[in-house]
Protein backbone atom coordinates (compact mmCIF):
# COMPACT_ATOMS: atom_id res chain seq x y z
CA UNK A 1 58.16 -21.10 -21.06
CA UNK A 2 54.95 -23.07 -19.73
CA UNK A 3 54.15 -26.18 -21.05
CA UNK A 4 50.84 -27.53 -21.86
CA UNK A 5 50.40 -28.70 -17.92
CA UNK A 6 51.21 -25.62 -16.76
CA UNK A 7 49.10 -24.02 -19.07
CA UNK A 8 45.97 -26.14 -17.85
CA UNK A 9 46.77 -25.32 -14.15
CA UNK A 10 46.50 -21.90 -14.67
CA UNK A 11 43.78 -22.37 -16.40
CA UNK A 12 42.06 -24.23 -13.41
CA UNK A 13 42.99 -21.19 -11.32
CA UNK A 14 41.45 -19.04 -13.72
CA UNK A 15 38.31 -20.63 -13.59
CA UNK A 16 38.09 -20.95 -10.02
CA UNK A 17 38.55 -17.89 -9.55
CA UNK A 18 35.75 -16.37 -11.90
CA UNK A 19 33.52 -18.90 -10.01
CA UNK A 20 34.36 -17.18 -6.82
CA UNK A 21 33.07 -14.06 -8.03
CA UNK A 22 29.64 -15.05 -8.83
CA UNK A 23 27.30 -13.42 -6.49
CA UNK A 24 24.18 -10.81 -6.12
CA UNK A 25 24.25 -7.28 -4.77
CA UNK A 26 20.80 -6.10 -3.50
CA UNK A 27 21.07 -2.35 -3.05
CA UNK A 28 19.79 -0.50 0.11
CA UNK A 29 16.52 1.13 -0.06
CA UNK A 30 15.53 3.98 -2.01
CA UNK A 31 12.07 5.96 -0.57
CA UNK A 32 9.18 4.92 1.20
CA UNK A 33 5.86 2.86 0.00
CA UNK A 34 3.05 4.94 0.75
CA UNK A 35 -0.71 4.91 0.57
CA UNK A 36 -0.64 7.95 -1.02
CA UNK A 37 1.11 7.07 -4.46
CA UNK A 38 4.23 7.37 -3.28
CA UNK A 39 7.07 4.24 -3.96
CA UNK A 40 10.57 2.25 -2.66
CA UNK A 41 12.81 0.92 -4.82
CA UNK A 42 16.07 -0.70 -4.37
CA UNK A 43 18.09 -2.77 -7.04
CA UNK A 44 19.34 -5.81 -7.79
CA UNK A 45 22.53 -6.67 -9.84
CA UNK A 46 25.16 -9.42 -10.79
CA UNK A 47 28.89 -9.63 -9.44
CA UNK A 48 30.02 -11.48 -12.59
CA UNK A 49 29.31 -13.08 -16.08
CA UNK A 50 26.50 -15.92 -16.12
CA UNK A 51 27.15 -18.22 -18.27
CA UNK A 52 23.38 -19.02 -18.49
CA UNK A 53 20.39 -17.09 -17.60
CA UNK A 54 20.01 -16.14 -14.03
CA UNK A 55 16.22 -16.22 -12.74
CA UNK A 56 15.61 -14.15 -9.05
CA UNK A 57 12.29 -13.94 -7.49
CA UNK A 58 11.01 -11.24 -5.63
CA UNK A 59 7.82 -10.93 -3.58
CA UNK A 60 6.31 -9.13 -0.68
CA UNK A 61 6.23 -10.26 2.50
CA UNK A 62 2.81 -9.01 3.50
CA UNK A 63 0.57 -8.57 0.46
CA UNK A 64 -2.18 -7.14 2.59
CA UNK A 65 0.30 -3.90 3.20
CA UNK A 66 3.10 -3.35 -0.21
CA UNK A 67 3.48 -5.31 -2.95
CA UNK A 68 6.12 -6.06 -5.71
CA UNK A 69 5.24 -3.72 -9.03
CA UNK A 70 5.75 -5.70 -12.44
CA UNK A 71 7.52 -9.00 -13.14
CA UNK A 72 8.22 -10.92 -10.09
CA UNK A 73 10.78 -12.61 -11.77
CA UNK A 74 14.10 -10.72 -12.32
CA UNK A 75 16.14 -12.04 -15.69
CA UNK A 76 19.86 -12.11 -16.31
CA UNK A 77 21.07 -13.10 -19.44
CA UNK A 78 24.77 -13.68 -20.32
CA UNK A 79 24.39 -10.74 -22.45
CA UNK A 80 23.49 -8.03 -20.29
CA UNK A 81 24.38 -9.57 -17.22
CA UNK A 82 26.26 -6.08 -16.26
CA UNK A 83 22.67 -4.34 -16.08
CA UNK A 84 20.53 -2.87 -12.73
CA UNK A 85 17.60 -4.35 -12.34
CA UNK A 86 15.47 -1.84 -10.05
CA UNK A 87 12.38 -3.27 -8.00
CA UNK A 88 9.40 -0.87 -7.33
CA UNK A 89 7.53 -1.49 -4.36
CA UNK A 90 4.25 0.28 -3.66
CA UNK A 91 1.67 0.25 -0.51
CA UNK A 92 -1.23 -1.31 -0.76
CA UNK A 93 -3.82 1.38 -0.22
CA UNK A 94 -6.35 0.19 2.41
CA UNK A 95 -9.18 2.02 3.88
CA UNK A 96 -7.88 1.11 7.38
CA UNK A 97 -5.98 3.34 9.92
CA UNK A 98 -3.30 0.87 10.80
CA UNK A 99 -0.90 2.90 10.75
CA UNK A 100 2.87 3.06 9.09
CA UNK A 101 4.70 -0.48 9.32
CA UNK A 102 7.45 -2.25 7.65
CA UNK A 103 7.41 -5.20 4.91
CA UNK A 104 10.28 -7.49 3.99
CA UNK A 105 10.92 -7.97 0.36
CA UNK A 106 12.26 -11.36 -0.20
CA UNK A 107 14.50 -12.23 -2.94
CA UNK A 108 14.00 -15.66 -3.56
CA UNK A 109 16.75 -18.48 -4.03
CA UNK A 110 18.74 -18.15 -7.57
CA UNK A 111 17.91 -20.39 -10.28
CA UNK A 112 20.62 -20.58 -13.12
CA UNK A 113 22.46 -23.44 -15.54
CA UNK A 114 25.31 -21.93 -14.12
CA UNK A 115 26.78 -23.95 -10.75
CA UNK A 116 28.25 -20.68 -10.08
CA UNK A 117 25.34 -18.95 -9.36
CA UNK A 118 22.34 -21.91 -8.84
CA UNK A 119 21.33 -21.75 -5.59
CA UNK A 120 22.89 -18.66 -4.06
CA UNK A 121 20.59 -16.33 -1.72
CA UNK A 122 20.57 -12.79 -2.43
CA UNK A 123 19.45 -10.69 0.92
CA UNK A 124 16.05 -9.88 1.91
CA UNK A 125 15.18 -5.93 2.21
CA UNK A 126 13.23 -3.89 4.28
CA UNK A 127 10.72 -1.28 2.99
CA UNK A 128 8.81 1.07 5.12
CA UNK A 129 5.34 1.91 4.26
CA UNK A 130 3.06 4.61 5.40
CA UNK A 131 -0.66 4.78 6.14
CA UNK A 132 -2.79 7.66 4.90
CA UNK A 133 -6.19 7.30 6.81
CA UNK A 134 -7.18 8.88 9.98
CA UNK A 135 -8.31 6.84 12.88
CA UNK A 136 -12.21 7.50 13.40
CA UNK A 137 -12.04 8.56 9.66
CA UNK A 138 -14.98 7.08 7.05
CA UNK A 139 -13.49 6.45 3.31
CA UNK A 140 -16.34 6.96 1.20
CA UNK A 141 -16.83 4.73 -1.92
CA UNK A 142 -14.53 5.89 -5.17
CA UNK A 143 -16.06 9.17 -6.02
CA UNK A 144 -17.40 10.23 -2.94
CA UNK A 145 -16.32 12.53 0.03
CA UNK A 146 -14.58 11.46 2.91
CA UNK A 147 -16.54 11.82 6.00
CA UNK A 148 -15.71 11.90 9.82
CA UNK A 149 -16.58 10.65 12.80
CA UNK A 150 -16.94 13.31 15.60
CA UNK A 151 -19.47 11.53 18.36
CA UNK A 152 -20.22 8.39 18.95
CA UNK A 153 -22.47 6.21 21.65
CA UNK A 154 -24.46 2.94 22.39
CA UNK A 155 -28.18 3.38 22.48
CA UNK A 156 -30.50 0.01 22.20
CA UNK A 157 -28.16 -2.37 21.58
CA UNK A 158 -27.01 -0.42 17.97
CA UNK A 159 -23.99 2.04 17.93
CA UNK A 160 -25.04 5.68 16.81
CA UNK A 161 -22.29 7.79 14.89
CA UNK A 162 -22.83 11.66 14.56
CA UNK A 163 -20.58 12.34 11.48
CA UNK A 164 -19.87 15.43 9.31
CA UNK A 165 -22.47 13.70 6.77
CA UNK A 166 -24.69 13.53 9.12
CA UNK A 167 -26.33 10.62 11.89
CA UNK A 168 -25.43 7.12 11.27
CA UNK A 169 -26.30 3.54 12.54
CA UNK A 170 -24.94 0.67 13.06
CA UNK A 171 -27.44 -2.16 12.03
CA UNK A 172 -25.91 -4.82 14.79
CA UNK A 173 -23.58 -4.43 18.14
CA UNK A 174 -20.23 -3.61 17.82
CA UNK A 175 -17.67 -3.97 20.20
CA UNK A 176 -15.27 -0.88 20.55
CA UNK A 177 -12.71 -0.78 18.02
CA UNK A 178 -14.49 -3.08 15.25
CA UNK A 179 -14.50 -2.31 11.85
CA UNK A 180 -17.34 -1.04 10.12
CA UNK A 181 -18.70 -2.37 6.78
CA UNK A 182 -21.26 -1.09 4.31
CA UNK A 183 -23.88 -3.90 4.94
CA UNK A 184 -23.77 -3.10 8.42
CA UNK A 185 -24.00 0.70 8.59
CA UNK A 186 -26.23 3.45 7.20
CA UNK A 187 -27.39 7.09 7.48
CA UNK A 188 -30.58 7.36 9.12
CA UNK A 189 -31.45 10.95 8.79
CA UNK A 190 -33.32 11.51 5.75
CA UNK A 191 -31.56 11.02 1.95
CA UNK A 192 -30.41 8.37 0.39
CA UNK A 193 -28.60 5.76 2.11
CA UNK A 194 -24.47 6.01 1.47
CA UNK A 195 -22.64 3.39 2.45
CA UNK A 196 -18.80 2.99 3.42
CA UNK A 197 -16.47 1.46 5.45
CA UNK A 198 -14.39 2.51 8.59
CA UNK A 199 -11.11 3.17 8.53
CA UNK A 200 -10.01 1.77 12.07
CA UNK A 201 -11.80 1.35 15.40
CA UNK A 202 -14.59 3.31 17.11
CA UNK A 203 -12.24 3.57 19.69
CA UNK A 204 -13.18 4.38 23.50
CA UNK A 205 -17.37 4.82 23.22
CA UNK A 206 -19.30 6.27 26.59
């Protein structure tokens, strides 16, 4: 029969070893961001009962291409510590052809009253995300057609586009492979003026 030391020793153990269980499990990645509407998502989830509410932060690594959908602060109460969290990570559509890349989702440093699991860092992921414009393709404003670029050449110190809308201008130099913006290009053949941006360079220009 144990005694009241013995008792407390085991305990001890008992706690110690529930503390050595605390940890995070970030799941691999589910899908592909895309430009398109299509989304990653991975989860997140604890190896053991908080004591206290467990805060993890997660945010994208490059805003300018995916980004982190909803609260970028994951919540883990001692009550339903046992529950996925899933992150959604969508692609930031741009008008630009820069073609498919990949974006680190960082899980940030864990903030908890519980020593157990203050200050552990969950791993990073990797999410790929794919482009969905055409290089020497013209995205329109919302609501209007996409048009394309099928000439191009330098005349007079302005760059002339012949596109499926019809002949365009640029209003200043470019050098090869700039982008365009509305305030510096227009149609020039008759109508009213449409403006939109390039998505990508010009590319090689005679």
């Amino acid at each position: 029969r144990l005694g009241l030391p013995q008792l407390l020793g085991v305990a001890a153990v008992c706690v110690g070893a529930a503390a050595a269980d605390a940890g995070v499990t970030v799941s691999p990645v589910q899908g592909a961001a895309r430009e398109d509407g299509g989304v990653a998502t991975f989860t997140v989830a604890l190896d053991d009962e908080p004591t206290a509410d467990v805060f993890i932060g997660v945010v994208s690594g490059n805003a300018r291409e995916a980004d982190v959908a909803g609260d970028p602060v994951l919540t883990f109460t001692p009550a339903e510590w046992y529950e996925l969290q899933t992150v959604t990570v969508t692609a930031v559509d741009d008008v630009y052809a820069d073609g498919d890349t990949r974006v680190t989702i960082h899980t940030a440093v864990v903030e908890s009253g519980d020593a157990a699991y203050q200050g552990l860092n969950p791993a990073d992921v990797v999410v790929d995300v794919r482009d969905d414009d055409t290089q020497g393709a013209w995205r329109q404003r919302p609501g209007q057609e996409r048009v394309v670029v099928t000439a191009a050449c330098k005349l007079g110190g302005a760059t002339y586009l012949a596109t499926t809308a019809g002949l365009a201008v640029t209003r200043e130099p470019l050098d090869d492979g700039s982008p365009l913006t509305d305030s510096q290009v227009s149609f020039v053949d008759g109508g009213d003026v449409q403006p939109f941006e390039m998505a990508g360079g010009l590319g090689d220009m005679d």
